[in-house]
N, C-alpha and C. Protein backbone atom coordinates (compact mmCIF):
# COMPACT_ATOMS: atom_id res chain seq x y z
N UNK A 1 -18.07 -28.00 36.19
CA UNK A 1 -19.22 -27.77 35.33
C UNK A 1 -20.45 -28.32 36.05
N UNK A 2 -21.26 -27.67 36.13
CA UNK A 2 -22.79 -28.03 36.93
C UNK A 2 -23.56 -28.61 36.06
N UNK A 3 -24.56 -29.60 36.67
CA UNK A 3 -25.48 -30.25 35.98
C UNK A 3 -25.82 -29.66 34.96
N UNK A 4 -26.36 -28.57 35.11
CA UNK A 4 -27.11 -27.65 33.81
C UNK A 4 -26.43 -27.38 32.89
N UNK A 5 -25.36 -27.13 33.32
CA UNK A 5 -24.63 -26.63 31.72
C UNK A 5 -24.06 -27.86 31.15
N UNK A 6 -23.72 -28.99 31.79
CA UNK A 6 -23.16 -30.15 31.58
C UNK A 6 -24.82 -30.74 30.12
N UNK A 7 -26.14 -30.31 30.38
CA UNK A 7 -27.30 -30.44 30.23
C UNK A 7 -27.16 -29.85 28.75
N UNK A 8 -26.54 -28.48 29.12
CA UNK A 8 -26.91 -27.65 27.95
C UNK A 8 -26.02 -27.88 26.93
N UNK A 9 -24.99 -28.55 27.47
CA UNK A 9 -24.05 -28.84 26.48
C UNK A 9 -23.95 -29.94 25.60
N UNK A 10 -24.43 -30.70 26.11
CA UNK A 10 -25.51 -32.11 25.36
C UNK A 10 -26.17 -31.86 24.25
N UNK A 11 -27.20 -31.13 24.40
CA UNK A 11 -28.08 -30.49 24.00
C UNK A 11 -27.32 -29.65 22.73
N UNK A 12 -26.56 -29.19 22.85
CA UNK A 12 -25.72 -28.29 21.62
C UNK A 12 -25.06 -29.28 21.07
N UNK A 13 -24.54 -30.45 21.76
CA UNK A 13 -23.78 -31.54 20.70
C UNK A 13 -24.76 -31.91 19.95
N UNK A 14 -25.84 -32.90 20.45
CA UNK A 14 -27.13 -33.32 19.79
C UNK A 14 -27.68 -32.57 18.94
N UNK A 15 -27.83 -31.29 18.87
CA UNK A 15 -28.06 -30.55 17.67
C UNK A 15 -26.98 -30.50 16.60
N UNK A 16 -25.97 -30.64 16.82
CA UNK A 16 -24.92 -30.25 15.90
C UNK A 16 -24.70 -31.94 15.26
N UNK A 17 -25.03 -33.12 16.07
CA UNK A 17 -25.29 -34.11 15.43
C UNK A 17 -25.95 -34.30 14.66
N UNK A 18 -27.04 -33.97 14.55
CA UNK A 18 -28.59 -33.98 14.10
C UNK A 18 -28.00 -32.91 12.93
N UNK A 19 -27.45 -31.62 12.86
CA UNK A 19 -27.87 -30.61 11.71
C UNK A 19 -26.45 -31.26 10.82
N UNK A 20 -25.39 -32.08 10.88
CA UNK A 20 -24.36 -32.51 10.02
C UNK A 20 -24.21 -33.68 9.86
N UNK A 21 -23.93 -34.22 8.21
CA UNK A 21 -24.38 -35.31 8.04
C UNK A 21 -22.92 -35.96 8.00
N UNK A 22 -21.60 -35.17 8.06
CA UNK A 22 -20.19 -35.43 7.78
C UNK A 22 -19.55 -34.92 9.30
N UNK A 23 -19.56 -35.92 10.01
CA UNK A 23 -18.80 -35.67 11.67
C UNK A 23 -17.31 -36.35 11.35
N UNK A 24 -16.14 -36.04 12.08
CA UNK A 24 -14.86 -36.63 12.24
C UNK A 24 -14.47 -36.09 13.46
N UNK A 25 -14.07 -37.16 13.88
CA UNK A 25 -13.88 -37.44 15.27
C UNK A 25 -11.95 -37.67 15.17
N UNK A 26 -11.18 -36.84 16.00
CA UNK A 26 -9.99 -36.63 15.50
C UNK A 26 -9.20 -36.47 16.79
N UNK A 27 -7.34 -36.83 17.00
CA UNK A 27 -6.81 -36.29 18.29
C UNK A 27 -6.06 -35.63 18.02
N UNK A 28 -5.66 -34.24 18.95
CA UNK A 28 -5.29 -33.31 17.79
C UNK A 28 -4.41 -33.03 19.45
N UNK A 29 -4.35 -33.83 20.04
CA UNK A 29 -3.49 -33.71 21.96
C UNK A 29 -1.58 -33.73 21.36
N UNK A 30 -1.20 -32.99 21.89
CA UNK A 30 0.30 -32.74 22.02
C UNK A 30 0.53 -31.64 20.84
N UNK A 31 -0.46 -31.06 19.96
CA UNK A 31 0.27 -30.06 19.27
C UNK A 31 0.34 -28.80 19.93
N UNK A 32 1.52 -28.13 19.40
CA UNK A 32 1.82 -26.94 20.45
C UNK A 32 0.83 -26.01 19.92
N UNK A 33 0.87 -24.63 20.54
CA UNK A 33 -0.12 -23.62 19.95
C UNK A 33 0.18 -22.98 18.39
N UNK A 34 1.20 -22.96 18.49
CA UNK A 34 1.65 -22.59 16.38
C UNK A 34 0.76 -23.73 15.98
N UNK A 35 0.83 -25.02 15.72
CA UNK A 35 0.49 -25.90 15.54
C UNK A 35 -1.01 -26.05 15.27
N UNK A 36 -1.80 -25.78 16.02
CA UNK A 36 -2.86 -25.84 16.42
C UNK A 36 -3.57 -24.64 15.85
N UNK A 37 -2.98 -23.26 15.95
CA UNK A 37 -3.65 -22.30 15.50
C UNK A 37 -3.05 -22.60 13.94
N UNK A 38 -2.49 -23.48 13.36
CA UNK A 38 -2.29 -23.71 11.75
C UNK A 38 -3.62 -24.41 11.13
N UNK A 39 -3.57 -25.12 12.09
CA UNK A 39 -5.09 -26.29 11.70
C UNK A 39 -6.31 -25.49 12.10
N UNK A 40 -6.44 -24.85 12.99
CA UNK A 40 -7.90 -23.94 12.97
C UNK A 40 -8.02 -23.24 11.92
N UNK A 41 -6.76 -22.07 11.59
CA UNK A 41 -6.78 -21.81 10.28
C UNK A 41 -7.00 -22.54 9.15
N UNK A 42 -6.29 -23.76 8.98
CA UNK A 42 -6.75 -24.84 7.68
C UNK A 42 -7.61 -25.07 7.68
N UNK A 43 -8.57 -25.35 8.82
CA UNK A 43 -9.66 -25.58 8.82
C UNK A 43 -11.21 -24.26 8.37
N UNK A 44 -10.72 -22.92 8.70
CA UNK A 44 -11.36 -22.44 8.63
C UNK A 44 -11.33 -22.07 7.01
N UNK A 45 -10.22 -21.94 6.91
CA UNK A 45 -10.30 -21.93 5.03
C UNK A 45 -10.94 -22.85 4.32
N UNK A 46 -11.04 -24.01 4.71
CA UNK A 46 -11.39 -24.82 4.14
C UNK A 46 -13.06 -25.65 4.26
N UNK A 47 -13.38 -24.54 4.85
CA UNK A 47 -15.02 -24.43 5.50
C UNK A 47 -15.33 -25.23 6.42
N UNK A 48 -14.55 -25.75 7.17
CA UNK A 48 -14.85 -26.91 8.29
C UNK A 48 -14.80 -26.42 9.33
N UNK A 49 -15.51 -26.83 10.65
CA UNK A 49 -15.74 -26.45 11.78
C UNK A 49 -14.57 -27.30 12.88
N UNK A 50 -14.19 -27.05 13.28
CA UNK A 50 -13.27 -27.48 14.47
C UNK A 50 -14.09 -27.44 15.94
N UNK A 51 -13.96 -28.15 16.67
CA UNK A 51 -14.61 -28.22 18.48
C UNK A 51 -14.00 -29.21 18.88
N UNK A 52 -13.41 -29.09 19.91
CA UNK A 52 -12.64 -29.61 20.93
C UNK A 52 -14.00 -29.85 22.31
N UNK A 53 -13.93 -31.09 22.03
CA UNK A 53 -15.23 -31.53 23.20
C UNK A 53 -14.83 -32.98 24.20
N UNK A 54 -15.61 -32.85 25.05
CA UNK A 54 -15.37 -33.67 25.80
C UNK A 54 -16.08 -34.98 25.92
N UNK A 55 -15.57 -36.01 26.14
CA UNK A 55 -15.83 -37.64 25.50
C UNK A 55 -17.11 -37.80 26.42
N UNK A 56 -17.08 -37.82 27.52
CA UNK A 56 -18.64 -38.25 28.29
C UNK A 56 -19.50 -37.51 27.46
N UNK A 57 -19.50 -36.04 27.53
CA UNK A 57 -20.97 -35.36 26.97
C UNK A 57 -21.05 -35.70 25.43
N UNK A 58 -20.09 -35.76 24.60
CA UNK A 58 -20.64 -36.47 23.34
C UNK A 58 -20.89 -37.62 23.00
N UNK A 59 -20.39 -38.66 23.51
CA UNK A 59 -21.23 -39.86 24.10
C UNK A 59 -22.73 -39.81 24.29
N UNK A 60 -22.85 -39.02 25.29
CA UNK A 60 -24.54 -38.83 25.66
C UNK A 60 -25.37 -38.47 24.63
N UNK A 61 -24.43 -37.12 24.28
CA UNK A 61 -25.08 -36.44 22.51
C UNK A 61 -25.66 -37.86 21.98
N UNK A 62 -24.39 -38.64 21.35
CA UNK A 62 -24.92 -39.78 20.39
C UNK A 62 -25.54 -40.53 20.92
N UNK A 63 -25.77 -40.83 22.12
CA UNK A 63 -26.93 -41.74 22.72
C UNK A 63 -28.39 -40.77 22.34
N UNK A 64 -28.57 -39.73 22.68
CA UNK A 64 -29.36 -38.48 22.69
C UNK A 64 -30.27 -38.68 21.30
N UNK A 65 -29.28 -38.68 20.25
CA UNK A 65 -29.22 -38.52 18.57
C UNK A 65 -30.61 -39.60 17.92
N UNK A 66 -30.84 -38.79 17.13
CA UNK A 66 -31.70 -39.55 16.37
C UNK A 66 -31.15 -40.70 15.43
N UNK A 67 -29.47 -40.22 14.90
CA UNK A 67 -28.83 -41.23 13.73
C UNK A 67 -27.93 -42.11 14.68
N UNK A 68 -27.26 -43.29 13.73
CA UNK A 68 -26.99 -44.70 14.58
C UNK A 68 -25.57 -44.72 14.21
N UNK A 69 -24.72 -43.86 15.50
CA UNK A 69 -23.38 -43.82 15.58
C UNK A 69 -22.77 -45.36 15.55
N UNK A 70 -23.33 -45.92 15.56
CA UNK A 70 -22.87 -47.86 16.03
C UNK A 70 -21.45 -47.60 17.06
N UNK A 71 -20.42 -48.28 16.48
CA UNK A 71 -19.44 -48.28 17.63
C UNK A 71 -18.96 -46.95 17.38
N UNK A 72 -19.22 -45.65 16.54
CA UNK A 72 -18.29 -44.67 16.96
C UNK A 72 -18.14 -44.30 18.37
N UNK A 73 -18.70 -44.32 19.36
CA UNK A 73 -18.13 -44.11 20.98
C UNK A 73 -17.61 -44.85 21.46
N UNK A 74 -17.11 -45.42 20.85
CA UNK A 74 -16.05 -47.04 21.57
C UNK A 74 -14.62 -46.05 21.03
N UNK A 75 -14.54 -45.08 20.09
CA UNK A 75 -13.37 -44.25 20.16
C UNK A 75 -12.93 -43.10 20.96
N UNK A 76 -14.06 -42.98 21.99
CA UNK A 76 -13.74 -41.37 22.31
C UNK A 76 -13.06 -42.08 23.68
N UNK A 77 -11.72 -41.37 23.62
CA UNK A 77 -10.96 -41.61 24.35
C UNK A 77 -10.08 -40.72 24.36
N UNK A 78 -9.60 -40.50 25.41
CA UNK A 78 -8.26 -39.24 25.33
C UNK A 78 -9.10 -37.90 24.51
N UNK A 79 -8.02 -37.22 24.07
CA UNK A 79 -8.45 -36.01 23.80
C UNK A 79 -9.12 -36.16 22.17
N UNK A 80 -10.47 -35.26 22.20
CA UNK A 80 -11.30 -35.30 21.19
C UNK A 80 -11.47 -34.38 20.39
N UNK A 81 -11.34 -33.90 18.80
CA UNK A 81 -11.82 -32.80 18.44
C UNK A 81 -12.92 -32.87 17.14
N UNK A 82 -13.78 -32.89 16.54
CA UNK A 82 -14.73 -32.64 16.10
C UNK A 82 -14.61 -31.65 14.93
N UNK A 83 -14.49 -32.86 13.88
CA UNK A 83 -15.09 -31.82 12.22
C UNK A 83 -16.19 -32.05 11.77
N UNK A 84 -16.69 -30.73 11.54
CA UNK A 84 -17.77 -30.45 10.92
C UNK A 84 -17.82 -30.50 9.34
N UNK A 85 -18.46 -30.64 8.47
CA UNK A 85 -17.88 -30.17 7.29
C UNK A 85 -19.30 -30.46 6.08
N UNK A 86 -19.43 -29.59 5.06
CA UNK A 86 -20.81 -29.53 4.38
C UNK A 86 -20.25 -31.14 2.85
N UNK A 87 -18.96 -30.90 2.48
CA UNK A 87 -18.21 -32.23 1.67
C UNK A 87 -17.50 -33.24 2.94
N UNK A 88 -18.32 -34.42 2.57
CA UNK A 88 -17.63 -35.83 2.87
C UNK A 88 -16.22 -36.07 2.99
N UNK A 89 -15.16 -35.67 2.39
CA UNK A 89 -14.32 -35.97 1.93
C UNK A 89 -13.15 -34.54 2.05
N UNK A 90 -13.67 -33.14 2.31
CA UNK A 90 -12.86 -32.13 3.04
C UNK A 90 -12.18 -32.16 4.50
N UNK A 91 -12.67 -32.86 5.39
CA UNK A 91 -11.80 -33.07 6.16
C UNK A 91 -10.22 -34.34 6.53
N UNK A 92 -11.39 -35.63 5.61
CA UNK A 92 -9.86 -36.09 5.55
C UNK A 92 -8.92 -35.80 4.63
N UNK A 93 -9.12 -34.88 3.44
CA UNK A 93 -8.24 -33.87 2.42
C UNK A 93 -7.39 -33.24 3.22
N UNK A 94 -7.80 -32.59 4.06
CA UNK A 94 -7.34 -31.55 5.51
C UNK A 94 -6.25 -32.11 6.06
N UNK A 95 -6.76 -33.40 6.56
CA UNK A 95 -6.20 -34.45 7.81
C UNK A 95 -4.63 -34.91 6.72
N UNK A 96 -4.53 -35.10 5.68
CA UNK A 96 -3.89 -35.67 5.44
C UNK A 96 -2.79 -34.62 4.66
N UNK A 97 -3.14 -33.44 4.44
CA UNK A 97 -2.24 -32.68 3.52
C UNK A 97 -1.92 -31.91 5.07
N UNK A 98 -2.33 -31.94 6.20
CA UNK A 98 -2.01 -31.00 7.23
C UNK A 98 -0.89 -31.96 8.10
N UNK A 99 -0.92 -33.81 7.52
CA UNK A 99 0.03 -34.21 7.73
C UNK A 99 1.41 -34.07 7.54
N UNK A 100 1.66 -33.59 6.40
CA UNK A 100 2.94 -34.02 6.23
C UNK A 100 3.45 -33.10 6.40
N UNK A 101 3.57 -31.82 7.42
CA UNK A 101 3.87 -30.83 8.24
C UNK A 101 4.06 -31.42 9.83
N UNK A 102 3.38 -32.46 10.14
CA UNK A 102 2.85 -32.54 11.72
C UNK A 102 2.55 -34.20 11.40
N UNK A 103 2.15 -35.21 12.67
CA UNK A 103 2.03 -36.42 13.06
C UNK A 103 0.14 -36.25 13.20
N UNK A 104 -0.16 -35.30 13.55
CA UNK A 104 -1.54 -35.00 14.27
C UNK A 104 -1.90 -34.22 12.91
N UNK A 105 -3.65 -34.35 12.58
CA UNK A 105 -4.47 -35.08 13.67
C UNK A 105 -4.33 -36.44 13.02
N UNK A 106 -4.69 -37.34 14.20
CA UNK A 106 -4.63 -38.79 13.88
C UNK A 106 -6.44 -38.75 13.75
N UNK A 107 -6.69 -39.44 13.09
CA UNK A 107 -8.72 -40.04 12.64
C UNK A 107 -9.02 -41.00 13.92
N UNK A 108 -9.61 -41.04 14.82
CA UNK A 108 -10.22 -41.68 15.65
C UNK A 108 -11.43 -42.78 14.78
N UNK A 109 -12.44 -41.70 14.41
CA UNK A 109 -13.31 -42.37 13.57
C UNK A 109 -14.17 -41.03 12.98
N UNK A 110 -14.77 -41.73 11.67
CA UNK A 110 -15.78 -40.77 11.25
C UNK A 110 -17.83 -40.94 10.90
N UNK A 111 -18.32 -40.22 10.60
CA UNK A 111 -19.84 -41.01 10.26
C UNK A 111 -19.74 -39.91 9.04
N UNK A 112 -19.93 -40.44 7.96
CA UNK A 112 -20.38 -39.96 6.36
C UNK A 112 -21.43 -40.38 6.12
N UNK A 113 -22.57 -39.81 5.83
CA UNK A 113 -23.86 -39.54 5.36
C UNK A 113 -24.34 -40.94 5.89
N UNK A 114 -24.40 -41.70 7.12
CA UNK A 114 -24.90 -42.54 7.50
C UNK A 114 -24.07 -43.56 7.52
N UNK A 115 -22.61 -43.44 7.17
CA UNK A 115 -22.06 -44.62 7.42
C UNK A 115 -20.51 -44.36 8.40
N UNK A 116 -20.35 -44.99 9.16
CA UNK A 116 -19.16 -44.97 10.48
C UNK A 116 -17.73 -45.82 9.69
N UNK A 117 -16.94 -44.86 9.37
CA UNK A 117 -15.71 -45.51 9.43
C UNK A 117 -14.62 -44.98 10.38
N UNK A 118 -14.20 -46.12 11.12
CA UNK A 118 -13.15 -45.99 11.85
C UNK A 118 -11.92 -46.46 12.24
N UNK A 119 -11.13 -45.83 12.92
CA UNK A 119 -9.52 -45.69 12.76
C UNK A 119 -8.64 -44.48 11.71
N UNK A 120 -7.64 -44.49 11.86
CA UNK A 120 -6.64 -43.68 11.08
C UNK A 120 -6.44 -44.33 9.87
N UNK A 121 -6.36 -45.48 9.74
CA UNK A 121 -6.09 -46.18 8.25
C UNK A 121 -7.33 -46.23 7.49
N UNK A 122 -8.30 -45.82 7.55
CA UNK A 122 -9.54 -45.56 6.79
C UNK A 122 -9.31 -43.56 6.26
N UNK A 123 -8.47 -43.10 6.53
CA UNK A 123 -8.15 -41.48 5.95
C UNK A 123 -8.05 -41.52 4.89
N UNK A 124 -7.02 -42.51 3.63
CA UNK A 124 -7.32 -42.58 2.23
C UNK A 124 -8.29 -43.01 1.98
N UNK A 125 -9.52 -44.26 2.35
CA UNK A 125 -10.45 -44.24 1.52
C UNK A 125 -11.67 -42.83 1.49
N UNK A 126 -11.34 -42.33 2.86
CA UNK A 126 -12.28 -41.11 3.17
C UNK A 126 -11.56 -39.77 1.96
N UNK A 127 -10.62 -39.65 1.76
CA UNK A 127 -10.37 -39.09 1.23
C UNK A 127 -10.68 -39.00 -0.44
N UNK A 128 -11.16 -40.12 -1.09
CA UNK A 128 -11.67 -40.64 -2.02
C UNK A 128 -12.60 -40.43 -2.17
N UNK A 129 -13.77 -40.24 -1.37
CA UNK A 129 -15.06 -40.46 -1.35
C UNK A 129 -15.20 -39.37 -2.15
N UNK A 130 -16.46 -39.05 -2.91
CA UNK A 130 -16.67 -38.36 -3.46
C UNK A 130 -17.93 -37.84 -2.97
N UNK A 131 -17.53 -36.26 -3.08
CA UNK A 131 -18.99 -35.23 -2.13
C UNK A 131 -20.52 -35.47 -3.15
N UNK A 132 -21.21 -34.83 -2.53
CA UNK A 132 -22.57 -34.97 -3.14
C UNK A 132 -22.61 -34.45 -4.39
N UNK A 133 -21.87 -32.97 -4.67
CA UNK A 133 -22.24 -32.51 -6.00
C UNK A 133 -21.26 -32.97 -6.94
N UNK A 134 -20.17 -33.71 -6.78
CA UNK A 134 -19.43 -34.50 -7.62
C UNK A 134 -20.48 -35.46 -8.29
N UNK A 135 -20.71 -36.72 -7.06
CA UNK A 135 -21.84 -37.75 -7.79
C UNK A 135 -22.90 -36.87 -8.46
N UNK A 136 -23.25 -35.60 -8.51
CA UNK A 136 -24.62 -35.32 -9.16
C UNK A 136 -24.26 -35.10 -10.98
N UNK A 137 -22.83 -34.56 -10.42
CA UNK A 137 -21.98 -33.76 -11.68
C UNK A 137 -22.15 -34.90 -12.70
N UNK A 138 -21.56 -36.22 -12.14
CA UNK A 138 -21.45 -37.30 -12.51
C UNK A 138 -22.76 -38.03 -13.37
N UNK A 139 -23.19 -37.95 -12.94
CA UNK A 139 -24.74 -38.66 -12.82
C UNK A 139 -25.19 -37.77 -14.21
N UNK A 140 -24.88 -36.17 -14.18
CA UNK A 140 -26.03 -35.79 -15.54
C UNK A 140 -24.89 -35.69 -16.19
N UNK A 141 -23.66 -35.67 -16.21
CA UNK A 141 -23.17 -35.66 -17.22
C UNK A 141 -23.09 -37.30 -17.98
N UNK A 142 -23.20 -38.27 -17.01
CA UNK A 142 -23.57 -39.65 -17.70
C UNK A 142 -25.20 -39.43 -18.59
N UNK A 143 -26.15 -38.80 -17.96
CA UNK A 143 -27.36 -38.80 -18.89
C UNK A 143 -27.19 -37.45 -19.88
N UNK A 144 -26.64 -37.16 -19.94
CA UNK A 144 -26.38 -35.93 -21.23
C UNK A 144 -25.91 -36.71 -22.29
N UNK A 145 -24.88 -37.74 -21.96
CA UNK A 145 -23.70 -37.84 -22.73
C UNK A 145 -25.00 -38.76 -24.28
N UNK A 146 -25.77 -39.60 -23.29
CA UNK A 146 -26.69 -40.29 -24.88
C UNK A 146 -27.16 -39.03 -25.83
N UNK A 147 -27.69 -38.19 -24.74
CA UNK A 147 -28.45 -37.07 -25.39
C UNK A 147 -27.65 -36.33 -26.82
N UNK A 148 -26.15 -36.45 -25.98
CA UNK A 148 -25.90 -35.68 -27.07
C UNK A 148 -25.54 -36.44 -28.14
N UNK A 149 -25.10 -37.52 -28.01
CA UNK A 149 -25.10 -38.27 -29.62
C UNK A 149 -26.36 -37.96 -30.34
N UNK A 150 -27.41 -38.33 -29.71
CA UNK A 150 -28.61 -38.63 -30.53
C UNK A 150 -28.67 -37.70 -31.56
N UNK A 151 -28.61 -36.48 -30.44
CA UNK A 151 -28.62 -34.53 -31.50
C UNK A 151 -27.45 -34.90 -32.38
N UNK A 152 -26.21 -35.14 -32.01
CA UNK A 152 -25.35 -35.11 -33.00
C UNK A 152 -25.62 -36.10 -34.27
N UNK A 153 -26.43 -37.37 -34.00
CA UNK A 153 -26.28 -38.26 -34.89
C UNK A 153 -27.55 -37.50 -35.64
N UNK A 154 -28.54 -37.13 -35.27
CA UNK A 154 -29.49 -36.36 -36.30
C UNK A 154 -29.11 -35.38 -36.84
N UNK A 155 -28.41 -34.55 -36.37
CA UNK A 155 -27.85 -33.72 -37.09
C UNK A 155 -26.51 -33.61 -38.50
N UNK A 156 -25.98 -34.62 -38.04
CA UNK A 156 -25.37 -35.53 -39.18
C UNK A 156 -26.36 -35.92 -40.60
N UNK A 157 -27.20 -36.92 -39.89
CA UNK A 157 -28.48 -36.80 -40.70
C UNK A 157 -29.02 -36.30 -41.56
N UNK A 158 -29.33 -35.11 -40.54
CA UNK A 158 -29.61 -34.29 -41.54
C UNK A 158 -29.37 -33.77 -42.78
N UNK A 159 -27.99 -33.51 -42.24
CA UNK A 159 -27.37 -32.76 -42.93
C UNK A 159 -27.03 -33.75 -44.70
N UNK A 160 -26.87 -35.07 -44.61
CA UNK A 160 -26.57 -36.43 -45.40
C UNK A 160 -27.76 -36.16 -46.42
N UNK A 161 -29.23 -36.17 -45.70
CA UNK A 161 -30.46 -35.96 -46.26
C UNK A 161 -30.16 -35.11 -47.19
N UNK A 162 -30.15 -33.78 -46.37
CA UNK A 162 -30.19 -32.61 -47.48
C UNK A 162 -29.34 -32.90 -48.53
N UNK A 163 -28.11 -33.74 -48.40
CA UNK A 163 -27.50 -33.89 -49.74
C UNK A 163 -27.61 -34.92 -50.61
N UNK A 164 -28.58 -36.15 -50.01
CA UNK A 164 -28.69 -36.65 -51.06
C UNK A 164 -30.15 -36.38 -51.73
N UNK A 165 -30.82 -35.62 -51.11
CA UNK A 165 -31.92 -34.65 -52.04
C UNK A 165 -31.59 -33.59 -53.00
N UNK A 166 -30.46 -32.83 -52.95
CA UNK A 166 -30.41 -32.06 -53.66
C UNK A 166 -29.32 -32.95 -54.74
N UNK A 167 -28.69 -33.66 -54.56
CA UNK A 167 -28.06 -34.35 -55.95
C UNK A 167 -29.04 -35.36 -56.67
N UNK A 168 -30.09 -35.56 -56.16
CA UNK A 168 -31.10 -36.40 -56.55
C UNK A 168 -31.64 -35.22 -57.50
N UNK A 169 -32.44 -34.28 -56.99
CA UNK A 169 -32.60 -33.35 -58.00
C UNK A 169 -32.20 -32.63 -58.89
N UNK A 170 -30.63 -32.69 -58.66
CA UNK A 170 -29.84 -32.42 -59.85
C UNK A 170 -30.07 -33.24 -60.88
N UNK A 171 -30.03 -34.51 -60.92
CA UNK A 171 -29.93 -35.80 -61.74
C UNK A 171 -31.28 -35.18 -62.48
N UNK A 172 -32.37 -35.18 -61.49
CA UNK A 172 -32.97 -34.94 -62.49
C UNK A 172 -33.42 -33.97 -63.48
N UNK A 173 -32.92 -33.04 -63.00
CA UNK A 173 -33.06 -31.51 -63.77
C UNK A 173 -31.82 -32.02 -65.41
């Protein structure tokens, strides 16, 4: 590979750093090709990007990068592959239900919306995490939930009102 493309290829990691906020960094070395074309497939169903890249030039990428990989390049070692993914928490879903078919992929490390967890024994808490439109789901259905008493408790109300007005006016008729 020549300088330039070695250049240009930087350059395409660093963007792909920069445009995803959910990277996993994964070793996916010794699966055979069945194997492998199972997980591209899992992966592609499951809207995640797969790339098989090489440890110097993504290194550089994250040196390159505007966000603060901290020690994630203290993992790239041996063979590397790269998830992409728009939910936090879809690739180690992936990683771990694509386990118990296969040993691989093992989690090197990951960066979630600004934060680096790494190793393989961090896959259940990643798997936990909850994506963005979960917490949002979360969030208005916690501010609905007063709302709707209030309506319900006035409407109760109401309804109490209207009856003790109209037996009031019975009485007096």
């Amino acid at each position: 590979m020549t300088r330039e493309q070695k250049t240009n290829v930087i350059q395409q990691l660093t963007a792909k750093l920069a445009s995803n906020s959910n990277i996993y960094l994964t070793d996916v070395s010794g699966l055979n090709a069945e194997t492998t074309s199972n997980l591209r497939r899992a992966c592609f169903k499951a809207n995640i990007k797969l790339e098989v890249v090489k440890n110097t030039l993504l290194s550089k990428a994250m040196e390159a990068s505007d966000k603060d990989f901290e020690d994630l390049s203290k993992v790239l070692a041996g063979n590397t592959a790269m998830m992409f993914s728009e939910a936090g928490n879809a690739p180690a879903k992936l990683i771990k239900e694509f386990r118990k078919k296969s040993d691989k992929p093992i989690l090197k490390g990951a960066f979630i919306e600004e934060a680096v967890y790494l190793g393989d024994d961090q896959v259940e808490a990643l798997v936990n995490i909850k994506s963005k439109d979960e917490l949002i789901g979360e969030i208005i259905g916690l501010l609905q939930s007063p709302a709707t008493n209030v309506v319900s408790a006035l409407q109760s109300g109401v309804g109490t009102l209207a009856g003790i007005i109209k037996t009031l006016s019975e009485k007096e008729a």
